[in-house]
N, C-alpha and C. Protein backbone atom coordinates (compact mmCIF):
# COMPACT_ATOMS: atom_id res chain seq x y z
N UNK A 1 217.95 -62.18 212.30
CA UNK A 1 219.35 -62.15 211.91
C UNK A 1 219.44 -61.86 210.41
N UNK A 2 220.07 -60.99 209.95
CA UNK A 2 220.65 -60.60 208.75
C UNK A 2 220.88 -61.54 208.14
N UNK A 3 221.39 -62.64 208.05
CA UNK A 3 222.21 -64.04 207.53
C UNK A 3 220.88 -64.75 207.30
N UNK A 4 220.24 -65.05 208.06
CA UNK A 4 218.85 -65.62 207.49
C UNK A 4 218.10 -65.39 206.46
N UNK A 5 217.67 -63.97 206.83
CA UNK A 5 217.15 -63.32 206.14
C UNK A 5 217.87 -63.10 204.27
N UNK A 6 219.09 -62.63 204.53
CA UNK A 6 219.51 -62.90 202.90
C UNK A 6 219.58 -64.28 202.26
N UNK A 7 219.39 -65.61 203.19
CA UNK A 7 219.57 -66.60 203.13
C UNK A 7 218.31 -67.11 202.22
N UNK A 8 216.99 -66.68 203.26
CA UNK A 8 215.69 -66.64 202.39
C UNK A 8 215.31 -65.64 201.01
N UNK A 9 216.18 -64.79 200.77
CA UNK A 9 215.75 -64.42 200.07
C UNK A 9 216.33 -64.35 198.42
N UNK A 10 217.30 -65.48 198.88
CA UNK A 10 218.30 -65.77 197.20
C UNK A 10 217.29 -67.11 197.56
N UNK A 11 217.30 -67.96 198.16
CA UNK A 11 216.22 -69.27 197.98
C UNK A 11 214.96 -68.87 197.11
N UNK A 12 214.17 -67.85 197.71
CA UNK A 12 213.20 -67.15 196.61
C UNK A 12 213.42 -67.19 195.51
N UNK A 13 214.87 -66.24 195.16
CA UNK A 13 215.14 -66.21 193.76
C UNK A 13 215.78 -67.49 192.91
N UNK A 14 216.11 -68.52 193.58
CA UNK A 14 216.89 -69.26 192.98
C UNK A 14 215.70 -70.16 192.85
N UNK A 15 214.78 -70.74 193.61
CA UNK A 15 213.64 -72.01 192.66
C UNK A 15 212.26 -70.95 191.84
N UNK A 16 211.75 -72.00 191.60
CA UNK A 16 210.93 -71.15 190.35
C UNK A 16 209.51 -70.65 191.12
N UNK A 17 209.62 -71.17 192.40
CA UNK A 17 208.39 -70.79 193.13
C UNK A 17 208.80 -71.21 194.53
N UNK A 18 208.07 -70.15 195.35
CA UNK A 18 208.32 -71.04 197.30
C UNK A 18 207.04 -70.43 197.75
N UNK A 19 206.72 -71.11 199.15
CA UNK A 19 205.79 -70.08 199.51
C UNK A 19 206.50 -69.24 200.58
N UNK A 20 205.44 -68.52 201.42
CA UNK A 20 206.66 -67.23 202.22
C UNK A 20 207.29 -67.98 203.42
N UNK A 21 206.92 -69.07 203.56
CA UNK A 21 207.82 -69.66 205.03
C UNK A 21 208.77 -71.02 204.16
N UNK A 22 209.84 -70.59 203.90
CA UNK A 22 211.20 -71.69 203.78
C UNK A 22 212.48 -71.57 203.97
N UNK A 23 212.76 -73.02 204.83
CA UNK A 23 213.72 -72.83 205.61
C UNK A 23 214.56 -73.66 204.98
N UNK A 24 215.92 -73.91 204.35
CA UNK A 24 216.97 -74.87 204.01
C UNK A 24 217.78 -74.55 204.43
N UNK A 25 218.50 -75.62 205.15
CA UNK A 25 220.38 -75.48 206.01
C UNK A 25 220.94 -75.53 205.02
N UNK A 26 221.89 -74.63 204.84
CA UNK A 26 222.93 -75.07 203.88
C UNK A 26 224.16 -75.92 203.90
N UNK A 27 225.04 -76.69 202.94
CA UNK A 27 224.44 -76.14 202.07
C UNK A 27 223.12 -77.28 201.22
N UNK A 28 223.22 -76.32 200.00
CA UNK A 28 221.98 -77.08 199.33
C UNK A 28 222.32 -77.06 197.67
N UNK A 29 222.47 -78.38 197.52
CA UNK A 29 223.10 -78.88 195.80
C UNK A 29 220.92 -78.20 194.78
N UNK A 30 221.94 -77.71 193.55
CA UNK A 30 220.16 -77.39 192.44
C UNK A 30 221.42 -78.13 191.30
N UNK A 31 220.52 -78.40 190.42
CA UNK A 31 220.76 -78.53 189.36
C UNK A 31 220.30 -77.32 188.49
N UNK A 32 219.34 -76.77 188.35
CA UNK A 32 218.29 -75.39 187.90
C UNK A 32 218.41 -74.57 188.83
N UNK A 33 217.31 -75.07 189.52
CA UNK A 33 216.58 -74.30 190.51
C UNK A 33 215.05 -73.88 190.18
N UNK A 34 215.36 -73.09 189.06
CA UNK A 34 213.92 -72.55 188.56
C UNK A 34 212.92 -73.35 188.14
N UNK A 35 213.73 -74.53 188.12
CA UNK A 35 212.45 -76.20 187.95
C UNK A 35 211.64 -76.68 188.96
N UNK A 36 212.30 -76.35 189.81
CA UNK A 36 211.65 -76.77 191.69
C UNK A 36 210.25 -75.39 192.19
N UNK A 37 209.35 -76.24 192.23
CA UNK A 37 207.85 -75.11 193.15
C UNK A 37 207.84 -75.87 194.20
N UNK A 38 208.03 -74.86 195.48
CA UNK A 38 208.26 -75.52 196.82
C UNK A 38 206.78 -74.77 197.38
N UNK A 39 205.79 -75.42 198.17
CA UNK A 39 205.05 -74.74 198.77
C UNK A 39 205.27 -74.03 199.95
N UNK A 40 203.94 -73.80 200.63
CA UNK A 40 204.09 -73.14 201.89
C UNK A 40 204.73 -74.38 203.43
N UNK A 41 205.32 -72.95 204.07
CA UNK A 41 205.79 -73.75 205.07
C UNK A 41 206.87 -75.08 204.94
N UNK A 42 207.96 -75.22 204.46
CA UNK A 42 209.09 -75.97 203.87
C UNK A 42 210.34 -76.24 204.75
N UNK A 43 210.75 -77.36 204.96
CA UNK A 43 211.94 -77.02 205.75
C UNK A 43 212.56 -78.43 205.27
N UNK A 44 214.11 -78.12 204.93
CA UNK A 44 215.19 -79.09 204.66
C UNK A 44 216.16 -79.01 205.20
N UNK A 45 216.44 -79.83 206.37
CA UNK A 45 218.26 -79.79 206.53
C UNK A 45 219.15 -79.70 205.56
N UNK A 46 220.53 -79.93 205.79
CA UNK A 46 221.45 -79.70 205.12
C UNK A 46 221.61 -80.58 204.31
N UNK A 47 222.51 -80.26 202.88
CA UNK A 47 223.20 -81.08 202.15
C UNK A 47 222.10 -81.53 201.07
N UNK A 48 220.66 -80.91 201.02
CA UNK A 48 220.07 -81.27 199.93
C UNK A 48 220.23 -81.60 198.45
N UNK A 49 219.78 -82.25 197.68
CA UNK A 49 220.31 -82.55 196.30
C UNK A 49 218.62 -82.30 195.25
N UNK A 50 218.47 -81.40 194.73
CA UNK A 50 217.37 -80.74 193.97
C UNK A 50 218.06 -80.85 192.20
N UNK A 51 218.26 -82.45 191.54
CA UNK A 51 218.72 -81.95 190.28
C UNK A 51 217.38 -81.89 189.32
N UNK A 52 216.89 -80.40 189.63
CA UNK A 52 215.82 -80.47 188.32
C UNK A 52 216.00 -80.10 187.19
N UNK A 53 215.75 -81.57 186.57
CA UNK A 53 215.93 -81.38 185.18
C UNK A 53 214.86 -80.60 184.28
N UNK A 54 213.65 -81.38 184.92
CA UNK A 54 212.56 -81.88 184.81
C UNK A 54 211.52 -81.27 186.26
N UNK A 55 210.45 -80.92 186.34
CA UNK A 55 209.82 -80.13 186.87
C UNK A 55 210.02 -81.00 188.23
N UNK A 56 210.10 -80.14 190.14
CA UNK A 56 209.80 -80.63 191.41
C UNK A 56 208.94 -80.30 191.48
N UNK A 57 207.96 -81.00 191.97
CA UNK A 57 207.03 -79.89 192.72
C UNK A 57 206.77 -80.59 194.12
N UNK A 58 206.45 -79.39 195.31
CA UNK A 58 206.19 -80.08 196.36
C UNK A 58 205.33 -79.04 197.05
N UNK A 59 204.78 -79.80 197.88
CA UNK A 59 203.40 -79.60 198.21
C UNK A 59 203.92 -78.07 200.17
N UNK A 60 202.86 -78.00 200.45
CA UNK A 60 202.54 -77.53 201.83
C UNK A 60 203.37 -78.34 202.89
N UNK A 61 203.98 -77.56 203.86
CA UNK A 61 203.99 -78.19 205.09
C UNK A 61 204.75 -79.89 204.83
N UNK A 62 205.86 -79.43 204.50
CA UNK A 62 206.85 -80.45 203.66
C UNK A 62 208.12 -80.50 204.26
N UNK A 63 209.00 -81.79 205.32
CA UNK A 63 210.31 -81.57 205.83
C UNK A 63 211.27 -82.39 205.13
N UNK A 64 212.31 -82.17 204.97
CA UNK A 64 213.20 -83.29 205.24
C UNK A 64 214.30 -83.53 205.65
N UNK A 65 214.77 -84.37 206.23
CA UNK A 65 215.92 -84.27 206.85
C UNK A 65 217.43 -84.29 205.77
N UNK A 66 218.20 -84.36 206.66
CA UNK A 66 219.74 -84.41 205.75
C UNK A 66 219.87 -85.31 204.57
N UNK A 67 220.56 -84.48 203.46
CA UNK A 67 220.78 -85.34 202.30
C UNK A 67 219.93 -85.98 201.82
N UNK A 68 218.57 -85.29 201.81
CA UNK A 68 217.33 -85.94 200.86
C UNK A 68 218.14 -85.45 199.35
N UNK A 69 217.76 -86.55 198.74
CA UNK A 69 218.14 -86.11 196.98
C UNK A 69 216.92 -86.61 196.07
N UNK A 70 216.39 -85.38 195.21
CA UNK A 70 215.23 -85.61 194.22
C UNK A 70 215.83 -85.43 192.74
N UNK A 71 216.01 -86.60 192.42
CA UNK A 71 216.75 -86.96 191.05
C UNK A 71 215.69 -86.94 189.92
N UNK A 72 215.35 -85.67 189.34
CA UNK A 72 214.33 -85.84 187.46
C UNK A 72 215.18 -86.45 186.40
N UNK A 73 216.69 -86.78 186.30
CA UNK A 73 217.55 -86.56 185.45
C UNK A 73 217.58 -88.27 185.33
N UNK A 74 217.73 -88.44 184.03
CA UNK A 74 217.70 -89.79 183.69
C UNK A 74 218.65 -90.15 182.16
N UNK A 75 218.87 -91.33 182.11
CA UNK A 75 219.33 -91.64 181.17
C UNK A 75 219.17 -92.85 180.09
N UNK A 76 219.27 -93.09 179.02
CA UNK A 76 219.27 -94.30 178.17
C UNK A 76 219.71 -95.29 178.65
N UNK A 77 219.25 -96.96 178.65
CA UNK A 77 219.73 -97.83 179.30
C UNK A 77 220.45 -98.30 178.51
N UNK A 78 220.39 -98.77 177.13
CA UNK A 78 221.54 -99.00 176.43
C UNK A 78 222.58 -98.08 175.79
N UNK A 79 224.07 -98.26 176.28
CA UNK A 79 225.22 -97.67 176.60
C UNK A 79 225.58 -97.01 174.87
N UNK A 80 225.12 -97.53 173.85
CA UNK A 80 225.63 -97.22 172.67
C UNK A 80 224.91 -95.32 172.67
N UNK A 81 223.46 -95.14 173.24
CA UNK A 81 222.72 -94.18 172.74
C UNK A 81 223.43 -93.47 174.61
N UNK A 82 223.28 -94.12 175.62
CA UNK A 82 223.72 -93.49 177.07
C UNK A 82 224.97 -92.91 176.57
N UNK A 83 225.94 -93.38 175.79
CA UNK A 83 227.52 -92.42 175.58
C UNK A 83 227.34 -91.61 174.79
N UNK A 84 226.03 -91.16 174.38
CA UNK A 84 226.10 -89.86 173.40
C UNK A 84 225.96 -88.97 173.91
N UNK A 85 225.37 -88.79 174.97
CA UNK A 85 225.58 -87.79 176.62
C UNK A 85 224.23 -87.55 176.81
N UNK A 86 222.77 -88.65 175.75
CA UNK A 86 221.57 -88.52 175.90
C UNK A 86 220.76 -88.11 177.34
N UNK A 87 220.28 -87.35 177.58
CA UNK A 87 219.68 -87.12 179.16
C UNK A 87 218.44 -86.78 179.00
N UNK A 88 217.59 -87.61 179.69
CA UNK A 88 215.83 -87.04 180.16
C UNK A 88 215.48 -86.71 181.26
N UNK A 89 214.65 -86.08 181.27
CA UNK A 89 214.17 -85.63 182.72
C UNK A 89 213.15 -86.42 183.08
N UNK A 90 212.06 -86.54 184.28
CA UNK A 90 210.76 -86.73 184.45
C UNK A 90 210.61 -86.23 185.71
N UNK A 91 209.23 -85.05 185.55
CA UNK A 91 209.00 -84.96 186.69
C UNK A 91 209.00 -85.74 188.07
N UNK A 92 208.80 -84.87 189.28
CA UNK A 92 208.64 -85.47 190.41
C UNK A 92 207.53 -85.02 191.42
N UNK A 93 206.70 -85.01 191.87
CA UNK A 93 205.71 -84.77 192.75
C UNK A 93 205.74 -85.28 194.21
N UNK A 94 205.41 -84.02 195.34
CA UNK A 94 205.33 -84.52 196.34
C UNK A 94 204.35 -83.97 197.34
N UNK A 95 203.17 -84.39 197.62
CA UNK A 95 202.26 -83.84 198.27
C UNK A 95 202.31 -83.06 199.50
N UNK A 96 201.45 -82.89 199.92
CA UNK A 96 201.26 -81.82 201.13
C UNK A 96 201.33 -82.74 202.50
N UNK A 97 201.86 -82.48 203.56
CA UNK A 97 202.43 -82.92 205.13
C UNK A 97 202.94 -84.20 204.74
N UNK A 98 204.01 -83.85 204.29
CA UNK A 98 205.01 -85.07 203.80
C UNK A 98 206.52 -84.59 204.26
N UNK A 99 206.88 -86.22 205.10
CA UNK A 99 208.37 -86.07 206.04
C UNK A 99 209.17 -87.04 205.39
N UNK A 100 210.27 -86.73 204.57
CA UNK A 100 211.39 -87.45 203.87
C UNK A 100 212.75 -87.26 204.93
N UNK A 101 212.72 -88.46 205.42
CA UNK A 101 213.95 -88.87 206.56
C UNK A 101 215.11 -88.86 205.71
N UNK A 102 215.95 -88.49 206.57
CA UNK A 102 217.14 -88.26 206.10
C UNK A 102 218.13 -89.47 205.01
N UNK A 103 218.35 -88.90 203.96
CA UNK A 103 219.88 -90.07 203.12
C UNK A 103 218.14 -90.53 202.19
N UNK A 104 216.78 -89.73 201.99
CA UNK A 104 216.22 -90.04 201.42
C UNK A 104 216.42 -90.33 200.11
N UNK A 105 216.20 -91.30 198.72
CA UNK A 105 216.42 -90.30 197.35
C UNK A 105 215.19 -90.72 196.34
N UNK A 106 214.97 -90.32 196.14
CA UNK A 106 213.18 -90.06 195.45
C UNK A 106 213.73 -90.21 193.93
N UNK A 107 213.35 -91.21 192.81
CA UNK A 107 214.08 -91.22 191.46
C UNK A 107 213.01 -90.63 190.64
N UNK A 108 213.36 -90.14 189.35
CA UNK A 108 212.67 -89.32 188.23
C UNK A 108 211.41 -90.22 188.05
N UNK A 109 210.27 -89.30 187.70
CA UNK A 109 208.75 -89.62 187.59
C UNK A 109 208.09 -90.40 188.77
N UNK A 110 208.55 -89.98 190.26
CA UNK A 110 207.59 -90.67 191.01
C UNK A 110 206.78 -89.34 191.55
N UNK A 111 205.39 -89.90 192.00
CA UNK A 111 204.59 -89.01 192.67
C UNK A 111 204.75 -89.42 193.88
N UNK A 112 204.88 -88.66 195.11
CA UNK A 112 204.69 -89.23 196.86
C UNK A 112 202.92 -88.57 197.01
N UNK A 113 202.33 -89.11 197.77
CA UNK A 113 200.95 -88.70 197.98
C UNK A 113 201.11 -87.47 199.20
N UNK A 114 199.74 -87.34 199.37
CA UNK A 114 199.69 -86.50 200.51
C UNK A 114 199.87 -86.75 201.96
N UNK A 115 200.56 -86.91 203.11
CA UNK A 115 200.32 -86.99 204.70
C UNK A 115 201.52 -88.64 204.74
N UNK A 116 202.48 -88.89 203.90
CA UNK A 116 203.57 -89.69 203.97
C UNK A 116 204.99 -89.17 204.61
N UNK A 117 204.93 -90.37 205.10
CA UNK A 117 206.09 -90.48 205.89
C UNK A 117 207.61 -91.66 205.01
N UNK A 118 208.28 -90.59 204.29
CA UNK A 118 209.33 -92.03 203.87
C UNK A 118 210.57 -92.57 205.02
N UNK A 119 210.91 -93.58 205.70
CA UNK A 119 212.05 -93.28 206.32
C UNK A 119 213.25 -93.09 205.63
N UNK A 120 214.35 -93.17 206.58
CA UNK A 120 215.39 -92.15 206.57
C UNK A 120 216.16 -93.98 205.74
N UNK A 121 217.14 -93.43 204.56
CA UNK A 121 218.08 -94.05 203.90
C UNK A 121 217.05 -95.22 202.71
N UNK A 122 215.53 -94.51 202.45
CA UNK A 122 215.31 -95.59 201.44
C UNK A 122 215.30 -94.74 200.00
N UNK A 123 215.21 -95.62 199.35
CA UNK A 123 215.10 -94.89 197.74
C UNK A 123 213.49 -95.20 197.27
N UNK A 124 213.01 -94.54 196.80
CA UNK A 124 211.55 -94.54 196.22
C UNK A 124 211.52 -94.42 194.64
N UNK A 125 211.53 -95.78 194.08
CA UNK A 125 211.66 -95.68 192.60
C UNK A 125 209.83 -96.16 191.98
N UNK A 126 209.02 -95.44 193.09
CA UNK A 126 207.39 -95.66 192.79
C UNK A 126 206.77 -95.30 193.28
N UNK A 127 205.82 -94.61 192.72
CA UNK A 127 204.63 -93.77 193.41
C UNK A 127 204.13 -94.59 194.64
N UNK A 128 203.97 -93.17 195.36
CA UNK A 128 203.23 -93.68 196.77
C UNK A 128 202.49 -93.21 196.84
N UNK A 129 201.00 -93.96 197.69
CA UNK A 129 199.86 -93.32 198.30
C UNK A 129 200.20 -92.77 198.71
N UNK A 130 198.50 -91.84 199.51
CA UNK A 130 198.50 -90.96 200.45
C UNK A 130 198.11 -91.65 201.85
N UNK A 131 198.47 -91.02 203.24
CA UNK A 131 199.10 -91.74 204.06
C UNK A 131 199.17 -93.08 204.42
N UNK A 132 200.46 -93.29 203.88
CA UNK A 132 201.21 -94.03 204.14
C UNK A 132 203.16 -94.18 204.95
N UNK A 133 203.28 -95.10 205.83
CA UNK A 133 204.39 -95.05 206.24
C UNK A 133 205.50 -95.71 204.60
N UNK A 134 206.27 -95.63 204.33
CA UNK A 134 207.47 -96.37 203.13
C UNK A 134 208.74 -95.99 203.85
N UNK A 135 209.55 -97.51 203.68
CA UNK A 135 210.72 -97.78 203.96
C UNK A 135 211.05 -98.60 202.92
N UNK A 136 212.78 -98.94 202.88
CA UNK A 136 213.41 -99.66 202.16
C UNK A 136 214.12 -99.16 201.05
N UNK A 137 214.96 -100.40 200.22
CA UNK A 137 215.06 -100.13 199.21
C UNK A 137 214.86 -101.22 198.36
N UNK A 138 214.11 -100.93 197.44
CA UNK A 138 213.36 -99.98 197.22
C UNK A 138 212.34 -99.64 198.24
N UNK A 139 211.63 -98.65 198.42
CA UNK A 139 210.84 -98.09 199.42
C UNK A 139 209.58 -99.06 199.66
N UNK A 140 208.71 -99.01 199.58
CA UNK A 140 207.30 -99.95 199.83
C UNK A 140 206.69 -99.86 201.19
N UNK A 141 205.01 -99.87 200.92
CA UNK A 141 204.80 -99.52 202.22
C UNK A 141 204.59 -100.38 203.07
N UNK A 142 205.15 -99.45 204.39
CA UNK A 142 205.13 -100.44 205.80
C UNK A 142 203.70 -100.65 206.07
N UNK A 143 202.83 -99.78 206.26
CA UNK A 143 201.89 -99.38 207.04
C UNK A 143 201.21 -98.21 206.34
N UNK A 144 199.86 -98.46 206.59
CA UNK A 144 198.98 -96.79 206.90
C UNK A 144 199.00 -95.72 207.76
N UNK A 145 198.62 -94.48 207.75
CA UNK A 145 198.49 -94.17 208.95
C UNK A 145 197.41 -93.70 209.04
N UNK A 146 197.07 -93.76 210.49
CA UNK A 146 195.24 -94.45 210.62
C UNK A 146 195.04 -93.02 212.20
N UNK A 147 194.14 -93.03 212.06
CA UNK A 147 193.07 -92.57 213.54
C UNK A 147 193.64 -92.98 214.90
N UNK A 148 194.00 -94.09 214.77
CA UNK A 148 195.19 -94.67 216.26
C UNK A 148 196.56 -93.77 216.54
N UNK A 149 197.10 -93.29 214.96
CA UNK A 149 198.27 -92.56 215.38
C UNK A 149 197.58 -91.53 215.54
N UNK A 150 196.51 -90.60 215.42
CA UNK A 150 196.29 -89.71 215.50
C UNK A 150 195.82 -89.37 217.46
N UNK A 151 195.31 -90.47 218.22
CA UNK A 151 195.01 -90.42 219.45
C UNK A 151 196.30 -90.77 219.61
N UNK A 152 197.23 -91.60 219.56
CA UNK A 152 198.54 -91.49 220.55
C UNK A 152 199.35 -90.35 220.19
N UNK A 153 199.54 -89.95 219.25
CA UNK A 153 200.51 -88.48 219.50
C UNK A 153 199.81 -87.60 220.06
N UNK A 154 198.15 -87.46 219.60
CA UNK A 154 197.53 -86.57 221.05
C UNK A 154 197.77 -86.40 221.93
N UNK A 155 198.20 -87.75 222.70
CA UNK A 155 198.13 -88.03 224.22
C UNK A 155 199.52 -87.57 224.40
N UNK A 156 200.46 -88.19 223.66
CA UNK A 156 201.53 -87.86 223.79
C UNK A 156 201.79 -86.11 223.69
N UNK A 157 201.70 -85.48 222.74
CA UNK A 157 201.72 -83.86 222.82
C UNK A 157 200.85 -83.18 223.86
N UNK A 158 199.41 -84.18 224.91
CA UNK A 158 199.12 -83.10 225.40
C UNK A 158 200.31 -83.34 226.93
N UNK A 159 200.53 -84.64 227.03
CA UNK A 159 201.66 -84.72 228.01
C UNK A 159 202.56 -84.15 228.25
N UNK A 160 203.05 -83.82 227.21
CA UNK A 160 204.57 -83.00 226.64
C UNK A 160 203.89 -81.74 227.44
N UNK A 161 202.83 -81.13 226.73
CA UNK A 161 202.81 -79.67 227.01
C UNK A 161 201.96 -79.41 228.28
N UNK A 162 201.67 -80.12 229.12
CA UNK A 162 201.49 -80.66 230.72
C UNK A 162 203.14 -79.98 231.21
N UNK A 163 203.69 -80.89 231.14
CA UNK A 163 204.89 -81.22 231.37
C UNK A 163 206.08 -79.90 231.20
N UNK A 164 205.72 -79.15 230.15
CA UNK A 164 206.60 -77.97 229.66
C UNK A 164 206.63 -77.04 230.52
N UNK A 165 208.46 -76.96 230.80
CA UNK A 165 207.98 -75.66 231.87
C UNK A 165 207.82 -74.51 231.35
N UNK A 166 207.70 -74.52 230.20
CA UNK A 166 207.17 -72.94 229.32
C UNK A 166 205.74 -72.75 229.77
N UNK A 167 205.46 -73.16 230.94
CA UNK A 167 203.58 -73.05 230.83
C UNK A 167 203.19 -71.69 231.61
């Protein structure tokens, strides 16, 4: 479809890097744009919030659902120097096979590791390992994820595709 296609290809031009497979519903809030390096294979529902102030970067094989927001933009805590319209950035980092559930919001200078799962409506104001489950707010982790999830979704996907009448 035509509409896609021009769809992907102002996304190209509008962050400062993608790789060739990314998909975002629109719409989708930037602050820049040209601050955000999205890797390969990317996909965001709708209503995203990207204010880079301050460098995104995100890794490979990266989803998230609705209204994830990645906030670099920061401010002075005391109000005398905050009303001068002072603003900082700090990067944000987010590794490779990483799923940010929806109403996610990730705050300035955290790293997410590689193969994390955040759920849907927590805020992450701190670096996270690599796999790990994080919920809450603030986020913190639930759980690892271990060799056990890796045999039950096996079982489970080879069932599914048993089961598919696409066979």
């Amino acid at each position: 479809m035509a509409d896609e296609e021009t769809l992907e290809r102002l996304l190209k031009q509008l962050f400062g890097k993608t790789g060739e497979e990314i998909q975002i519903n629109p719409p989708v809030h930037v602050d820049y744009g040209r601050n955000t390096y999205i890797g390969e294979n990317f996909f965001a529902n709708m209503d995203c919030i990207f204010l880079d102030v301050a460098k995104i970067i995100i890794g490979d094989n990266v989803m998230f659902g609705p209204r994830v927001s990645l906030y670099t933009a920061g401010h002075p805590i005391h109000p005398d120097i905050r009303n001068t319209g002072l603003e900082f950035g700090k990067k944000i980092g987010i590794g490779d096979n990483v799923w940010l559930g929806g109403n996610v919001v990730v705050m300035p200078g955290v790293t997410i590791g590689d193969n994390v799962i955040v759920g849907a409506g927590s805020v992450v104001t701190k670096d996270l390992p690599d796999n790990v489950i994080a919920l809450g707010n603030p986020a913190k982790v639930y759980r690892k994820i271990t060799n056990r999830d890796l045999a039950y979704w096996k079982e489970k996907a080879d069932k599914y595709y048993e089961e598919s009448p696409e066979k």
